[in-house]
Protein backbone atom coordinates (compact mmCIF):
# COMPACT_ATOMS: atom_id res chain seq x y z
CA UNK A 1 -28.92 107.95 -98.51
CA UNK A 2 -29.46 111.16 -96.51
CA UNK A 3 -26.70 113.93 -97.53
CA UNK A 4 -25.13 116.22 -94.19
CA UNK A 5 -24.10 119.58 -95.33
CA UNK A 6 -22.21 121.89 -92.90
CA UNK A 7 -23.55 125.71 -93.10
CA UNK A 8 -20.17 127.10 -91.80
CA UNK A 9 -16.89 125.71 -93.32
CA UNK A 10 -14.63 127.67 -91.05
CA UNK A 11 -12.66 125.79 -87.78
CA UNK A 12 -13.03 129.37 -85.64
CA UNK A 13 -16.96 129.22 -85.73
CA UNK A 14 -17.38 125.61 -84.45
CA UNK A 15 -17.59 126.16 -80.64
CA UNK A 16 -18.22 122.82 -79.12
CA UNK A 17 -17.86 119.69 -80.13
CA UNK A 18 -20.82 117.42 -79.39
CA UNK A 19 -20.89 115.16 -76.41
CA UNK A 20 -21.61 112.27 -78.32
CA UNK A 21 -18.05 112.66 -80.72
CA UNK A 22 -14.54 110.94 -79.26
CA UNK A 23 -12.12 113.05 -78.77
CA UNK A 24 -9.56 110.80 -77.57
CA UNK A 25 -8.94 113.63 -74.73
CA UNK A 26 -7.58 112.03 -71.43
CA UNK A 27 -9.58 112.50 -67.75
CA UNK A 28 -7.68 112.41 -64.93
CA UNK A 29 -10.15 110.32 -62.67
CA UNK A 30 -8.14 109.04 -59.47
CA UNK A 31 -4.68 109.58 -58.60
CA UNK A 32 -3.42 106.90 -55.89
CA UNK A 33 0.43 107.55 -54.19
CA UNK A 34 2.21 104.58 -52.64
CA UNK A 35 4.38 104.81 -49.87
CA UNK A 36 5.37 101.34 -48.34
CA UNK A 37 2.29 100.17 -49.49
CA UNK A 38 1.46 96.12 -50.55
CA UNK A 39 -0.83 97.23 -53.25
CA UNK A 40 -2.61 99.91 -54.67
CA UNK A 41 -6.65 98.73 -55.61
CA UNK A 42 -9.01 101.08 -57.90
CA UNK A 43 -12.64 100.49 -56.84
CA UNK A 44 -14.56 102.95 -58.25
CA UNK A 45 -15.03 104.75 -61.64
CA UNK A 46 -14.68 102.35 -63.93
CA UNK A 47 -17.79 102.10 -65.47
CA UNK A 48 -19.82 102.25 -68.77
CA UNK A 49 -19.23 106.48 -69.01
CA UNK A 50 -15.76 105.87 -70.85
CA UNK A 51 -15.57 102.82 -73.73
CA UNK A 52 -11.45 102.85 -72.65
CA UNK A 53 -9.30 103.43 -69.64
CA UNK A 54 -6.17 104.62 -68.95
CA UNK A 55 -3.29 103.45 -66.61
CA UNK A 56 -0.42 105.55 -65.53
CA UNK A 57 2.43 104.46 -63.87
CA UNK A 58 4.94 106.58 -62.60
CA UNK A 59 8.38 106.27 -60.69
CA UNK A 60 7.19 102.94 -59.36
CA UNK A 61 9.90 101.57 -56.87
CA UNK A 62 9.85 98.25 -54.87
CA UNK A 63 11.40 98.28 -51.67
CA UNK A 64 12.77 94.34 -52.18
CA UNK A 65 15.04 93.73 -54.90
CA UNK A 66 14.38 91.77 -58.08
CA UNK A 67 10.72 91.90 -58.17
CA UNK A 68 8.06 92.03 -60.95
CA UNK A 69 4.84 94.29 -60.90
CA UNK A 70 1.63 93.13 -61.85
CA UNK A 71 -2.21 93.70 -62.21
CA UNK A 72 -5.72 92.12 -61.82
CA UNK A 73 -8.96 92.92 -62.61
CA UNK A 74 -12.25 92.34 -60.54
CA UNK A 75 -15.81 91.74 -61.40
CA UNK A 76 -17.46 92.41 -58.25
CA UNK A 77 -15.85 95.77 -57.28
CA UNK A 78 -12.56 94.49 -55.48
CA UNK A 79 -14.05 92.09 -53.17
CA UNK A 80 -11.92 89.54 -55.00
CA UNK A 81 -9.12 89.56 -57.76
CA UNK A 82 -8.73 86.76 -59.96
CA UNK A 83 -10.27 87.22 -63.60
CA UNK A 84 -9.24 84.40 -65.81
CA UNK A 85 -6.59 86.29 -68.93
CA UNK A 86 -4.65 84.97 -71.63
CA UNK A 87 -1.76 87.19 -72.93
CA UNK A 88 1.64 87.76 -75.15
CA UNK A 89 4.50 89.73 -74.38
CA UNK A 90 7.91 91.09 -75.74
CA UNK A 91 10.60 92.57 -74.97
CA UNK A 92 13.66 94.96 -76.04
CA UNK A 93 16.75 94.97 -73.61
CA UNK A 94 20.06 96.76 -73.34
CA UNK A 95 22.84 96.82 -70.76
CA UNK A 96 23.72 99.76 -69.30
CA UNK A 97 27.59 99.14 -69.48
CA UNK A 98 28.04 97.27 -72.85
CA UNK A 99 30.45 94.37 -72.33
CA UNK A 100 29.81 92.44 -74.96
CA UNK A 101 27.30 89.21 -74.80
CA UNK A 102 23.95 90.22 -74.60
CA UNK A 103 24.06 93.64 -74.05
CA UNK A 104 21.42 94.27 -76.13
CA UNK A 105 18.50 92.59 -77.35
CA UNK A 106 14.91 91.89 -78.48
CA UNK A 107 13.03 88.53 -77.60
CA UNK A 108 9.58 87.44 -76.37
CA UNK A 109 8.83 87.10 -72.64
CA UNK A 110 7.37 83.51 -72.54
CA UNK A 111 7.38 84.87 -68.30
CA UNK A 112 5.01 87.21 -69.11
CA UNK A 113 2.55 85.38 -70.93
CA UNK A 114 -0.75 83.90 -69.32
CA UNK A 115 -2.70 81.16 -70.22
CA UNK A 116 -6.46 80.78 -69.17
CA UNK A 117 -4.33 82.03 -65.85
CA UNK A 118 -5.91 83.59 -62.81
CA UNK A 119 -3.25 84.86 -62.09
CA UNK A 120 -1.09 88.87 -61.88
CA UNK A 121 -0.87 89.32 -64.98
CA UNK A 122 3.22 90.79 -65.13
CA UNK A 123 3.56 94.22 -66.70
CA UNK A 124 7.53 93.51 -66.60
CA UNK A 125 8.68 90.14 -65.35
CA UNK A 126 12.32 91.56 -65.63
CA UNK A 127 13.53 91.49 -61.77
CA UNK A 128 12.80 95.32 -61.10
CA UNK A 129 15.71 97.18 -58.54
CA UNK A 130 15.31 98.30 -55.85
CA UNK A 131 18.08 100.75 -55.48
CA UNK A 132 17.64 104.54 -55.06
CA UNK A 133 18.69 105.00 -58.65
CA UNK A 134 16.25 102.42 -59.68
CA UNK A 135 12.04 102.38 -60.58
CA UNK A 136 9.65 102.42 -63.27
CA UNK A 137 6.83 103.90 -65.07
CA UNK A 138 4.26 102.94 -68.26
CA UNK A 139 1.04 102.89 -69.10
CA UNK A 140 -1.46 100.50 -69.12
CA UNK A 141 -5.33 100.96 -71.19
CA UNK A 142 -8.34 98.66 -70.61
CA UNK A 143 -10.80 98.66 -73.55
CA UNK A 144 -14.59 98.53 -72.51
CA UNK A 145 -14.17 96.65 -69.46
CA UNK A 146 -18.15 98.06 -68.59
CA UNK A 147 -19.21 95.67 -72.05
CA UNK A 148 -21.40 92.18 -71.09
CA UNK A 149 -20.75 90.61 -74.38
CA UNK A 150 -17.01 90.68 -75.45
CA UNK A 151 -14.27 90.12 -73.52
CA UNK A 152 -12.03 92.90 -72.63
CA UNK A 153 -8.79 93.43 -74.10
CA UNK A 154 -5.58 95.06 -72.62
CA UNK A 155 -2.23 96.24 -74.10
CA UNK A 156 0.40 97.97 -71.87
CA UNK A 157 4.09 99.16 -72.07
CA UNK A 158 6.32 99.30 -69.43
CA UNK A 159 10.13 99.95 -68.67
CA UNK A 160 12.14 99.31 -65.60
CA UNK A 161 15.69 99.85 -64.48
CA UNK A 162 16.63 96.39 -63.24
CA UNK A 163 18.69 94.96 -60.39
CA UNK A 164 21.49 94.02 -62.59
CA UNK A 165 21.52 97.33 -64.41
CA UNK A 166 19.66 96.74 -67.57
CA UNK A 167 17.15 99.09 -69.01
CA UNK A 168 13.93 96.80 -70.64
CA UNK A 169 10.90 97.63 -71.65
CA UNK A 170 7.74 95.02 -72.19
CA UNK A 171 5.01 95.24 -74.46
CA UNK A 172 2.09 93.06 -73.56
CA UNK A 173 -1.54 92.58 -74.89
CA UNK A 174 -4.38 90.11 -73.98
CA UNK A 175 -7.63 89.92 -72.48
CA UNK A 176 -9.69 89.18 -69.64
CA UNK A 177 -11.90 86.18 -70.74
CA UNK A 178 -15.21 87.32 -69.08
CA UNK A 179 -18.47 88.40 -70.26
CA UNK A 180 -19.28 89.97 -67.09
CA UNK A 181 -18.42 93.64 -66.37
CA UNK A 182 -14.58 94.73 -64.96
CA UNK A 183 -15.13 96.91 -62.39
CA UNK A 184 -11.67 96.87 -60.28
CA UNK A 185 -8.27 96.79 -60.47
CA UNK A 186 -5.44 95.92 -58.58
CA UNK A 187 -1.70 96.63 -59.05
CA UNK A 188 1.40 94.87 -56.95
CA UNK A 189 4.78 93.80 -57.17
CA UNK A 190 5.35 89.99 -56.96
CA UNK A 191 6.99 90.17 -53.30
CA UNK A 192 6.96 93.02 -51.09
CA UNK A 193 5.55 96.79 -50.96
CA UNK A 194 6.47 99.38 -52.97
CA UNK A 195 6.23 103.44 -53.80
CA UNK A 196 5.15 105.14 -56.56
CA UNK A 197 2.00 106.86 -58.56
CA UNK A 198 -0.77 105.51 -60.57
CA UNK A 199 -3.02 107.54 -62.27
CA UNK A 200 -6.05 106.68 -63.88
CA UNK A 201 -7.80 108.19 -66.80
CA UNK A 202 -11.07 107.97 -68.88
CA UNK A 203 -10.76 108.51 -72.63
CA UNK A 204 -13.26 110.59 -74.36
């Protein structure tokens, strides 16, 4: 076995770090803004340059009441959503004036579990608000979705202010069950359009 020596043992005289080395640095690839708007779709630059990508959600805000938001992934850039998933979630929910029965709690979201389900996959199936005081925001990372022999795995965490004033937040993780490379993605709530920021990032 082949020893590596280093010929300088001091941090300040390393000045780059090779290309080829994660870094785990975030790069801000696409920012899309929502105003009204049914959906937001991101067709381009997801490809093989970054082995995961990153989701950010921020101040997202449904103009109808008690909604979910949820995503989808594409294999043929967009033209079509509908990428077969299986997926487990949980929960942790607390009220935000504490009257007594469940106020507060932890339990898993069998409504935002898929299946072998084409369908949304729900980032929060908690009925989000849709009052001015009321949104959310998470984050959301795809691993590999360029790969042609694994399937692509998923976890996410979100938290929403809901329409009957309870603060949850949902963890979820799963995978798209699809050789074939993930090109697109789409984000929506369940009814109606919403506002709001996603942000997408490639990790290094």
């Amino acid at each position: 076995m082949a020893l590596i020596s280093v010929s300088n043992n001091a941090l300040q005289n390393i000045t780059a770090v090779p290309a080829s080395i994660p870094t785990g640095a975030l790069v801000l690839l696409s920012t899309q803004t929502a105003s009204n708007s049914a959906s937001l779709s991101f067709t381009s630059g997801i490809d093989s340059t970054y082995d995961s990508y990153v989701f950010k959600f921020i101040d997202i805000h449904p103009r109808t009441d008690n909604v979910g938001f949820g995503f989808q992934g594409s294999t043929n850039g967009g033209t079509s959503y509908g990428v077969t998933i299986t997926s487990t979630a949980f929960q942790s929910i607390h009220r935000e004036t504490v009257t007594g029965f469940l106020d507060d709690f932890i339990q898993y979201a069998s409504g935002g579990d898929l299946a072998q389900s084409t369908s949304y996959q729900p980032l929060n199936e908690q009925g989000w608000g849709n009052g001015a005081d009321e949104d959310g925001s998470g984050i959301l990372t795809i691993y590999n979705p360029s790969n042609t022999t694994f399937v692509k795995h998923f976890i996410s965490s979100v938290t929403n202010y809901t329409h009957h004033d309870y603060s949850i937040i949902q963890h979820n993780g799963g995978y798209f069950n699809t050789t074939s490379a993930i090109n697109a993605f789409d984000f929506k709530m369940t009814s109606g359009n919403f506002d709001g920021t996603i942000k997408l990032y490639g990790v290094k």
